[in-house]
N, C-alpha and C. Protein backbone atom coordinates (compact mmCIF):
# COMPACT_ATOMS: atom_id res chain seq x y z
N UNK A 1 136.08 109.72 33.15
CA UNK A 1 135.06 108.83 32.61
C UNK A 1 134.35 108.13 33.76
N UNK A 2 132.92 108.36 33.88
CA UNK A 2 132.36 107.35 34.71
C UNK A 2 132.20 105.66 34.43
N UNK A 3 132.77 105.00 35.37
CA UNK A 3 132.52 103.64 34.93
C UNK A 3 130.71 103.21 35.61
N UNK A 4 130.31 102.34 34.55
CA UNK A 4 128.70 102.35 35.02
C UNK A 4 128.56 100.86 36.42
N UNK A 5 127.74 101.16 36.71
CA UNK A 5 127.86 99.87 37.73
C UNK A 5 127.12 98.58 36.98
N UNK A 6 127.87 97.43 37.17
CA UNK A 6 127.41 96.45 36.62
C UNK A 6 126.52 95.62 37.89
N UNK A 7 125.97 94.69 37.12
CA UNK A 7 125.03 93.60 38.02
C UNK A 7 125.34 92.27 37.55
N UNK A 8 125.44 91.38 38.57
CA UNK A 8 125.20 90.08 37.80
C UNK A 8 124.13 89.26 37.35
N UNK A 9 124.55 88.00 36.83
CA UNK A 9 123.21 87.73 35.75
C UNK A 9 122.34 87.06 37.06
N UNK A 10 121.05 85.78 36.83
CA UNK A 10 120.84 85.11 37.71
C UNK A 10 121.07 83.99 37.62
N UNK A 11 121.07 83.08 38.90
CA UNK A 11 121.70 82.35 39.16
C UNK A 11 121.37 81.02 38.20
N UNK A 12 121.96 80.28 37.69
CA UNK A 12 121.40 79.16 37.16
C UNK A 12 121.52 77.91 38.00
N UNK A 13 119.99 77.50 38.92
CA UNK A 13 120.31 76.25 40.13
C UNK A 13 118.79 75.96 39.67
N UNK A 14 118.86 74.68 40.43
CA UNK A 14 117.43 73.30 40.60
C UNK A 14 117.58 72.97 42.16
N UNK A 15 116.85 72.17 42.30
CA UNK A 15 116.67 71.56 43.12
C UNK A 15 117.48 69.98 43.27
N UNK A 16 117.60 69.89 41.75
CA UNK A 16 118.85 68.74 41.90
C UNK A 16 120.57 69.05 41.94
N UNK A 17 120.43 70.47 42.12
CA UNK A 17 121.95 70.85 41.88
C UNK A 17 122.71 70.37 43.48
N UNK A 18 124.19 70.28 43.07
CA UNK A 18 125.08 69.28 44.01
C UNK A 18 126.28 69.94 44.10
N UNK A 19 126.50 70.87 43.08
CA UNK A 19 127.97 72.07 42.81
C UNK A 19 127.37 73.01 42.49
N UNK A 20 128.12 74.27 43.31
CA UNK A 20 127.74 75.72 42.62
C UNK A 20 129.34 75.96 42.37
N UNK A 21 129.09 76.72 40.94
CA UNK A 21 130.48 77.63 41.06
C UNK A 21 130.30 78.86 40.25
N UNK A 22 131.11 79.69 41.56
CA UNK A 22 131.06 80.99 41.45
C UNK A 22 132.24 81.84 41.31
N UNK A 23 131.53 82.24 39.90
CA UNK A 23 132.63 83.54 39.53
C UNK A 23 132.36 84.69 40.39
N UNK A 24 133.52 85.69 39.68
CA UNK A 24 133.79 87.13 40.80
C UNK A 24 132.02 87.73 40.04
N UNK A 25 131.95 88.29 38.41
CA UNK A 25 130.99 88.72 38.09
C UNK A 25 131.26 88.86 36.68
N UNK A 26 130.51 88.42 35.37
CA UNK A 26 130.69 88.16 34.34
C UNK A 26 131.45 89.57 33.73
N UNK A 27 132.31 89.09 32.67
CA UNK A 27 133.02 90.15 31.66
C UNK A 27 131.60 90.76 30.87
N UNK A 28 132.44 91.66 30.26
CA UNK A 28 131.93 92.85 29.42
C UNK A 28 131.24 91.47 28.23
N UNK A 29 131.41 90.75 27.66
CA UNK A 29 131.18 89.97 26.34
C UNK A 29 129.91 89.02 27.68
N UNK A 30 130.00 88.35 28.56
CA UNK A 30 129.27 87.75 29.10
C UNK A 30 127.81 88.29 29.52
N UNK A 31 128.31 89.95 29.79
CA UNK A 31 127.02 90.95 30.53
C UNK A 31 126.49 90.92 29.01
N UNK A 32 127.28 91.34 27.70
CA UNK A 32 126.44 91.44 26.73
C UNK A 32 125.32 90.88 25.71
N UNK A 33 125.82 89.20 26.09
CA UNK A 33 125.20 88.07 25.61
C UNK A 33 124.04 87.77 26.80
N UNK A 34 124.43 88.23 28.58
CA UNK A 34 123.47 87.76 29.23
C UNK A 34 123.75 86.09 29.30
N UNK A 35 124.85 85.98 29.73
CA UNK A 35 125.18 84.34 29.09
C UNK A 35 126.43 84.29 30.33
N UNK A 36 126.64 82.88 31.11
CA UNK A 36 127.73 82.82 31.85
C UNK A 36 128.73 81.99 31.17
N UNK A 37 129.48 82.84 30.99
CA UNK A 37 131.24 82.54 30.21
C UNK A 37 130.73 82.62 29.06
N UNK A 38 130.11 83.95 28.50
CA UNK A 38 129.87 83.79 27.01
C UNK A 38 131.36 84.39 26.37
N UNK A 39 132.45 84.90 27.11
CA UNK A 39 133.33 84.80 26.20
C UNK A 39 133.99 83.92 25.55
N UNK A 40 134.07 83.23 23.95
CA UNK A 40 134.44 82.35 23.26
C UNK A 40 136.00 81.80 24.09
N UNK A 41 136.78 82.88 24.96
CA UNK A 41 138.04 82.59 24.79
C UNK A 41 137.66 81.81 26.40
N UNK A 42 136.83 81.98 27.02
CA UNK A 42 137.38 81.25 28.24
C UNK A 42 137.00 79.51 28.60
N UNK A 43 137.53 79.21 28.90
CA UNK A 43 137.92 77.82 29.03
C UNK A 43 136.63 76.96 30.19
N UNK A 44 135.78 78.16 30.76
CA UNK A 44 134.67 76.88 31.13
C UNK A 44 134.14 75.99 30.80
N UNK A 45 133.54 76.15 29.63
CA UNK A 45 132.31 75.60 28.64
C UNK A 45 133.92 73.97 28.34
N UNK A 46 134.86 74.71 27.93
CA UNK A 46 135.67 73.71 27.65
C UNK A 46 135.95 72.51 28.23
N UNK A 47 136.23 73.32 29.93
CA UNK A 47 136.89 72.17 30.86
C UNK A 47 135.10 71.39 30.80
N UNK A 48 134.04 71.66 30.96
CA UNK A 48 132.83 71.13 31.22
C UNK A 48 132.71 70.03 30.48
N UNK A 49 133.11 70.58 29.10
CA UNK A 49 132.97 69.55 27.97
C UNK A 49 134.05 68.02 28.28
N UNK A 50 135.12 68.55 28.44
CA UNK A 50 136.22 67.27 28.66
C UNK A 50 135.87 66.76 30.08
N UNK A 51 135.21 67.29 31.27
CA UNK A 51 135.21 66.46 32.60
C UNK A 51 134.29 65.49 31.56
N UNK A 52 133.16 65.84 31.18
CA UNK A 52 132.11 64.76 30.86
C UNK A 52 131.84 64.18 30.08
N UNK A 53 132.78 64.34 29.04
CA UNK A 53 132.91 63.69 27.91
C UNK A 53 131.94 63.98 26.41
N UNK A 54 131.71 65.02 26.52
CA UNK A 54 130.57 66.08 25.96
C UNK A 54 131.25 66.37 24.47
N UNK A 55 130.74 66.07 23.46
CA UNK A 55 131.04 67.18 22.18
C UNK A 55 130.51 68.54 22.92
N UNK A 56 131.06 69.44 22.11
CA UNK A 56 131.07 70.65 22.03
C UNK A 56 129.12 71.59 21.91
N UNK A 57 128.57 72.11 22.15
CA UNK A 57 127.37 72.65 21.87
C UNK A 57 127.77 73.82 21.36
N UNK A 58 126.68 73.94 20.80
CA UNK A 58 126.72 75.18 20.60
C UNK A 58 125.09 76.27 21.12
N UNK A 59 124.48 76.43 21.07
CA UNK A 59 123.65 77.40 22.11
C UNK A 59 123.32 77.07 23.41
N UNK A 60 123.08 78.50 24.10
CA UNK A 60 123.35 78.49 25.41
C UNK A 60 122.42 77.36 26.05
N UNK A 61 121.17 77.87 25.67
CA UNK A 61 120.59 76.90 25.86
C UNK A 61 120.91 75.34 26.25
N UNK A 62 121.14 74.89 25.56
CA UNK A 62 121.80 73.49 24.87
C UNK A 62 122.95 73.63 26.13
N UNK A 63 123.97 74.42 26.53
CA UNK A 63 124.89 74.24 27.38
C UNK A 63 123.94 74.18 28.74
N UNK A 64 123.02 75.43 29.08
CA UNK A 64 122.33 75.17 30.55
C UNK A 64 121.54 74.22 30.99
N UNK A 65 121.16 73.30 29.94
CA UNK A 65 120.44 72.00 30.05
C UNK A 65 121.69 71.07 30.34
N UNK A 66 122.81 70.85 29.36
CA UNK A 66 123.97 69.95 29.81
C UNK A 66 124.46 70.53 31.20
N UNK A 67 124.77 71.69 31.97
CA UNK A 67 125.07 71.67 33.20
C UNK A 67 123.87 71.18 34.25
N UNK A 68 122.93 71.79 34.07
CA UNK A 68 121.63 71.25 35.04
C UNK A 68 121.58 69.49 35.16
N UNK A 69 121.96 68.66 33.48
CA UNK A 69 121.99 67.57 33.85
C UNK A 69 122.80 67.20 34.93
N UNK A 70 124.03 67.73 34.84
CA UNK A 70 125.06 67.53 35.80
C UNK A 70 125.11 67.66 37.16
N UNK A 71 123.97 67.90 37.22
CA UNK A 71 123.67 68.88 39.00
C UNK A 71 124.74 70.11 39.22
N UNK A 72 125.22 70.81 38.11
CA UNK A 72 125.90 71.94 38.37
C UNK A 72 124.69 72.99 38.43
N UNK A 73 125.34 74.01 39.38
CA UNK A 73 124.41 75.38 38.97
C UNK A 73 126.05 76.75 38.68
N UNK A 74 125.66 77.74 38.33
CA UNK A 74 126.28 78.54 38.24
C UNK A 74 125.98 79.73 38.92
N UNK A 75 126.76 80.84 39.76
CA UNK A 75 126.33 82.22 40.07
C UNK A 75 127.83 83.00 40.22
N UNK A 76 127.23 84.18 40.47
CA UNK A 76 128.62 84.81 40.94
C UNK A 76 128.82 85.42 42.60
N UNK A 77 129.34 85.53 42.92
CA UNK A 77 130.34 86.29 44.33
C UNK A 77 129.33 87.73 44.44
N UNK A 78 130.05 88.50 43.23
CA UNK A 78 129.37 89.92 43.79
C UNK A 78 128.18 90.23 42.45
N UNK A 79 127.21 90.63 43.26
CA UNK A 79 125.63 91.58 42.77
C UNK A 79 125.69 92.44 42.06
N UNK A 80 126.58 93.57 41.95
CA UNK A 80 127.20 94.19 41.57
C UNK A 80 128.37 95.37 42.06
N UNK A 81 129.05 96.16 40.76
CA UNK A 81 130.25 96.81 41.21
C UNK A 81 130.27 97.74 40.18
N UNK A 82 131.43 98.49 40.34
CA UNK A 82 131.89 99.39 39.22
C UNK A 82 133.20 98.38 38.32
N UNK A 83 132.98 98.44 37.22
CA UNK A 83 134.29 98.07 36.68
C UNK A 83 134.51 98.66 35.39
N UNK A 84 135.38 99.07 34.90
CA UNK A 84 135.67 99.41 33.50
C UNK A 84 136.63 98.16 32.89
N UNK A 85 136.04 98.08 31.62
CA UNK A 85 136.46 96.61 30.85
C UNK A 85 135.70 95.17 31.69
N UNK A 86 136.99 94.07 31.89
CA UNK A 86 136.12 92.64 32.22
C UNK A 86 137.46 92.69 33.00
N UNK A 87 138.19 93.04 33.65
CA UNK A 87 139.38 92.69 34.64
C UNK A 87 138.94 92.37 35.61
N UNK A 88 139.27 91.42 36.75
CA UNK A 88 138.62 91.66 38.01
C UNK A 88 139.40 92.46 38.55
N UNK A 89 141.03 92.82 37.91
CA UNK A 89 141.83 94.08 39.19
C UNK A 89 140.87 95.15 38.82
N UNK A 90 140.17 95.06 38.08
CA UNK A 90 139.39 96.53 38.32
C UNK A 90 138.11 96.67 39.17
N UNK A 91 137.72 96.03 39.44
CA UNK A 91 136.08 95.38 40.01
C UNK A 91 136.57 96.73 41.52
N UNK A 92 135.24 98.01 41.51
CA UNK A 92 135.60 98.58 42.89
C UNK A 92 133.84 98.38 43.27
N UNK A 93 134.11 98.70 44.22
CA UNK A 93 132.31 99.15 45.33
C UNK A 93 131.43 98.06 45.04
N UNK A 94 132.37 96.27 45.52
CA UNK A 94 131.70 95.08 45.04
C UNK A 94 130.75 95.00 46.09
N UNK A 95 129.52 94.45 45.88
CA UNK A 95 128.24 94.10 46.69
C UNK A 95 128.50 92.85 46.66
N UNK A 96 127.47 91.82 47.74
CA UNK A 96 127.88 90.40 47.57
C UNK A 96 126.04 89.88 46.92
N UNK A 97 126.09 89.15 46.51
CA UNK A 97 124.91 88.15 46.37
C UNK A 97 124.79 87.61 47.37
N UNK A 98 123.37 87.28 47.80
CA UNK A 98 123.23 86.36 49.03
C UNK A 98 123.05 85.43 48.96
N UNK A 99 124.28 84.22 48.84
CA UNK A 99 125.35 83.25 48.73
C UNK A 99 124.77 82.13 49.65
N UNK A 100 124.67 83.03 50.78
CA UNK A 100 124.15 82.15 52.10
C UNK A 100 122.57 81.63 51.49
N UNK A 101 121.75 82.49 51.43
CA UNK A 101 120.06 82.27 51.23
C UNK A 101 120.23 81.14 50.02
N UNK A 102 120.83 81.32 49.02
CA UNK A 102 120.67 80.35 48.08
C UNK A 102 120.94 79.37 48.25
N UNK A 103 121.85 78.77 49.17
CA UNK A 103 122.16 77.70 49.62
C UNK A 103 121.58 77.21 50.97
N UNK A 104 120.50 77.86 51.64
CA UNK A 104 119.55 77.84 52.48
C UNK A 104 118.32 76.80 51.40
N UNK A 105 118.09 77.87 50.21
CA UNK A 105 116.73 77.47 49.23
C UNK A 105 117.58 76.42 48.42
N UNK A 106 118.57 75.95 48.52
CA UNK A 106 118.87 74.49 47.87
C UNK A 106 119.80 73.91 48.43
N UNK A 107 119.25 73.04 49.18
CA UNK A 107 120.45 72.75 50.54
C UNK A 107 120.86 70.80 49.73
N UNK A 108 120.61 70.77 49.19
CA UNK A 108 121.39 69.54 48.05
C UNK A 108 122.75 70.05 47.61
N UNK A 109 122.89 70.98 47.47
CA UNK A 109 124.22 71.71 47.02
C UNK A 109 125.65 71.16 48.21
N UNK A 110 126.39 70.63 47.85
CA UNK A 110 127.52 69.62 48.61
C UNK A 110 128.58 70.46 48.67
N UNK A 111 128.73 71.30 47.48
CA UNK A 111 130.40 71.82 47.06
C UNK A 111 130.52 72.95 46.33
N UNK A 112 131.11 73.96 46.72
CA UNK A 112 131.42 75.32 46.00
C UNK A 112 132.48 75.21 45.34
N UNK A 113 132.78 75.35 44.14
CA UNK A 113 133.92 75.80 43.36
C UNK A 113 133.78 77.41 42.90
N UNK A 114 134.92 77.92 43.89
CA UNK A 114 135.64 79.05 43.46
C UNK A 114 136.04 79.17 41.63
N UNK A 115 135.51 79.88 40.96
CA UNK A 115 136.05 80.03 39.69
C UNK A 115 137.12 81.35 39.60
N UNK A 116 138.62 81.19 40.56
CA UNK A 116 139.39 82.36 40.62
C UNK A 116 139.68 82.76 41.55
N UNK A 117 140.80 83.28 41.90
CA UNK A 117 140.76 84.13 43.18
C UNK A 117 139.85 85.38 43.30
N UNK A 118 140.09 85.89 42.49
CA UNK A 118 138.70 86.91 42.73
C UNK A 118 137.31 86.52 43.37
N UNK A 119 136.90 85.70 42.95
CA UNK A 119 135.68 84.63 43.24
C UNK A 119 135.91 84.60 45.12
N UNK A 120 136.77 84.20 45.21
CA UNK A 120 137.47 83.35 46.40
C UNK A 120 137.40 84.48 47.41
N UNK A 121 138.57 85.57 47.12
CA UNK A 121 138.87 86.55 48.16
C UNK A 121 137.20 87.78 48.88
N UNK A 122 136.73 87.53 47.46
CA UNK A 122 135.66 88.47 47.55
C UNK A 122 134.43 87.77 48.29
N UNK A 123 134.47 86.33 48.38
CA UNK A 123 133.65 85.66 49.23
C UNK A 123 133.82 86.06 50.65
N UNK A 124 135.18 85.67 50.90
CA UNK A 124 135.73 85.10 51.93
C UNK A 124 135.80 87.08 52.98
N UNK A 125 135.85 88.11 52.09
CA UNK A 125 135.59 89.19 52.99
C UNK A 125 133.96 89.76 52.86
N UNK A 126 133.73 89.87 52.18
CA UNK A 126 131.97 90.30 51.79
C UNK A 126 130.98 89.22 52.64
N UNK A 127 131.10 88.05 52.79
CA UNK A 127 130.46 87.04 52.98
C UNK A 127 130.95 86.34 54.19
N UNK A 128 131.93 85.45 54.41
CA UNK A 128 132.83 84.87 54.77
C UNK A 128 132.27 83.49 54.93
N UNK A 129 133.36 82.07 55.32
CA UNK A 129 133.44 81.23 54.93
C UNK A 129 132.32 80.51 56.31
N UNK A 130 132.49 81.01 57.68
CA UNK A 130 131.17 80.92 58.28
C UNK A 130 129.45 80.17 57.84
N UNK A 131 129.72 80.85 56.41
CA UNK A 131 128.12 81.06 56.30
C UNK A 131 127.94 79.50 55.70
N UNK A 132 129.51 78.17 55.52
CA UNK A 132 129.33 77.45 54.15
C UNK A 132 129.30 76.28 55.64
N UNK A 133 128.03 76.15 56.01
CA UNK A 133 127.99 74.78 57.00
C UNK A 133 127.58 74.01 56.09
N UNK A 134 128.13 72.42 56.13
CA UNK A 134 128.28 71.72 55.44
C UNK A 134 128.08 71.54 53.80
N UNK A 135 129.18 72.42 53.72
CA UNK A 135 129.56 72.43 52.42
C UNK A 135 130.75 72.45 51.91
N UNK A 136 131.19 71.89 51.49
CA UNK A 136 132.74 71.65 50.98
C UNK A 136 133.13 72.96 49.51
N UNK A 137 134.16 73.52 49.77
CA UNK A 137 134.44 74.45 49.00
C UNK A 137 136.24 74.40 48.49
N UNK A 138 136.34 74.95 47.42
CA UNK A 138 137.76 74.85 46.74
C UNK A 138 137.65 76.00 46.14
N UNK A 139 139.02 77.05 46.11
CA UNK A 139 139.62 77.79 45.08
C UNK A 139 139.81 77.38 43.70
N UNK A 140 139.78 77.36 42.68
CA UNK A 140 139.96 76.54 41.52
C UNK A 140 140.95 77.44 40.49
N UNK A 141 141.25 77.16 39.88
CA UNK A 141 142.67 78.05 38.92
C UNK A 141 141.05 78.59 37.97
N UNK A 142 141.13 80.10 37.67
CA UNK A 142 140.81 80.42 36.69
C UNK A 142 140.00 80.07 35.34
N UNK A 143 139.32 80.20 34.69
CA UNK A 143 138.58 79.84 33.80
C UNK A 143 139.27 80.81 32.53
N UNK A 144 138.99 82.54 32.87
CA UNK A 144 139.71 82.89 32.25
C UNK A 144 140.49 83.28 31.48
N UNK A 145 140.32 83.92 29.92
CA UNK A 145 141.31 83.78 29.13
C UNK A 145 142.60 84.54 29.48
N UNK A 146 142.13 85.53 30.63
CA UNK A 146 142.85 86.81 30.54
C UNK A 146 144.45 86.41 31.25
N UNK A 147 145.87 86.73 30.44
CA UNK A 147 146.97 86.42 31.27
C UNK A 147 147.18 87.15 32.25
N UNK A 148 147.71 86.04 33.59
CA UNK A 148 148.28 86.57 34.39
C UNK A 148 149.26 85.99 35.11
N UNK A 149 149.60 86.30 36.46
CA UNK A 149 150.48 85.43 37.22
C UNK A 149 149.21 83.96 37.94
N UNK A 150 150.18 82.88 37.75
CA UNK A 150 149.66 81.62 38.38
C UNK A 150 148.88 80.99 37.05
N UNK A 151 148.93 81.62 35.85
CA UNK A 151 148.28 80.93 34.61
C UNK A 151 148.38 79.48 34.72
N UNK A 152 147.51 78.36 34.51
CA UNK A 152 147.87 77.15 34.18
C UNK A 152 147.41 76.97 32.71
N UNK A 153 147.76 75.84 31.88
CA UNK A 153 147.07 75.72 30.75
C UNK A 153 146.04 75.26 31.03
N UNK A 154 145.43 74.66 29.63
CA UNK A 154 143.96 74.15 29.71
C UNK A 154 144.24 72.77 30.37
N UNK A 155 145.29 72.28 30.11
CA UNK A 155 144.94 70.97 30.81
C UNK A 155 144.98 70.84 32.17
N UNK A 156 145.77 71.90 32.57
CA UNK A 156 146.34 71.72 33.71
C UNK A 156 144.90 72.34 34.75
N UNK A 157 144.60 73.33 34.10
CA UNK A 157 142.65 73.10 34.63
C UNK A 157 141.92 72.22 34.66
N UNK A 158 141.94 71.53 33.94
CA UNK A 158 141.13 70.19 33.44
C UNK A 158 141.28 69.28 34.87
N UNK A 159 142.80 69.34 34.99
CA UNK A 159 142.99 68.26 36.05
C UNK A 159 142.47 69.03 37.44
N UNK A 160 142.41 70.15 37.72
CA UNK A 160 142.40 70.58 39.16
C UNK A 160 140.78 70.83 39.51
N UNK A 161 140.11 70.58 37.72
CA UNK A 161 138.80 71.01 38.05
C UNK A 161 138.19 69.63 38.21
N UNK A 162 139.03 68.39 37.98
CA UNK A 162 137.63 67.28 37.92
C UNK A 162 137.49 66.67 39.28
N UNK A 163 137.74 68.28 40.74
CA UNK A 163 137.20 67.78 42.01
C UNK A 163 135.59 67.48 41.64
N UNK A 164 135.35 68.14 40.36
CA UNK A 164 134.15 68.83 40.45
C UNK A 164 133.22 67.32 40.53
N UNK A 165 133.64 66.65 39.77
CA UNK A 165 133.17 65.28 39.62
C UNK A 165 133.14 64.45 40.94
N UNK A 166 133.92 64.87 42.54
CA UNK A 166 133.82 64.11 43.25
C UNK A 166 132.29 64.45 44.04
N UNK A 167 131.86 65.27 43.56
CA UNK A 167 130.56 65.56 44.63
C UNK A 167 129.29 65.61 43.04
N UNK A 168 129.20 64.45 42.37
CA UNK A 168 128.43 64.55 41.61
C UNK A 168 127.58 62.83 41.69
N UNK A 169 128.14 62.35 42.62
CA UNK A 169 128.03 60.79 43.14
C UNK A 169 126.54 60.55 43.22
């Protein structure tokens, strides 16, 4: 079976953004909606909601306006790859996004959050950490629904993600 090569979506940033965080490259349910973390099961949209004290939304819309308020932007690591399903152990022949330039064209951006090791490792060889002058960056546990080793619960995300809040000052 050929697996097809995927792409990622684009980036969602302003000129007031202050955090980027970047996934490895959206699942199969995310590429299909065209939507970042459109899978119901993963816990972004969630932890977003509890850092800020947010009821729940419901269209995307409505969510990319509540992150933009926030000075969040969103992108991913790699441009594209081959993958079959939404695993990242499967992600082969990853390309990087140019990580660097975007943060050249919005240099307000303070802090990278890693969404994963995948996110993380695939930066750090495709890219490398060189390119992040003054910018503060973190690994972050997973978003995620998918089990694996190093799972935390939702709360236990909750707590490791509200660095996110220290560079929103």
């Amino acid at each position: 079976m050929n697996n097809p090569l995927i792409k990622s979506l684009e980036p969602i940033v302003d000129q007031q953004s202050k955090v980027l965080i970047l996934g490895s490259i959206p699942g199969v349910e995310s590429l299909r909606k065209q939507q970042y973390y459109g899978n119901p099961r993963n816990h972004f949209w969630g932890i977003m909601y509890r850092l800020f004290h947010q009821e729940e939304l419901k269209t995307y819309d409505e969510k990319i306006t509540f992150i933009k308020k926030h000075q969040i932007s969103l992108w991913d690591v790699i441009y594209s790859c081959i993958r079959e399903g939404s695993l990242d152990s499967n992600i082969q022949e990853e390309l990087p996004n140019d990580i660097p330039g975007l943060l050249e064209q919005f240099p307000s951006i303070q802090f990278i959050g890693f969404n994963g090791g995948k996110a993380y490792d695939v930066f750090k060889k495709k890219i490398g950490f060189h390119t992040l002058k003054d910018v503060q960056y973190l690994k972050l546990p997973s978003t995620s629904p998918v089990p694996g080793k190093n799972v935390k619960s939702f709360e236990e995300k909750v707590m490791v993600w509200q660095v996110v809040k220290d560079y929103l000052v």
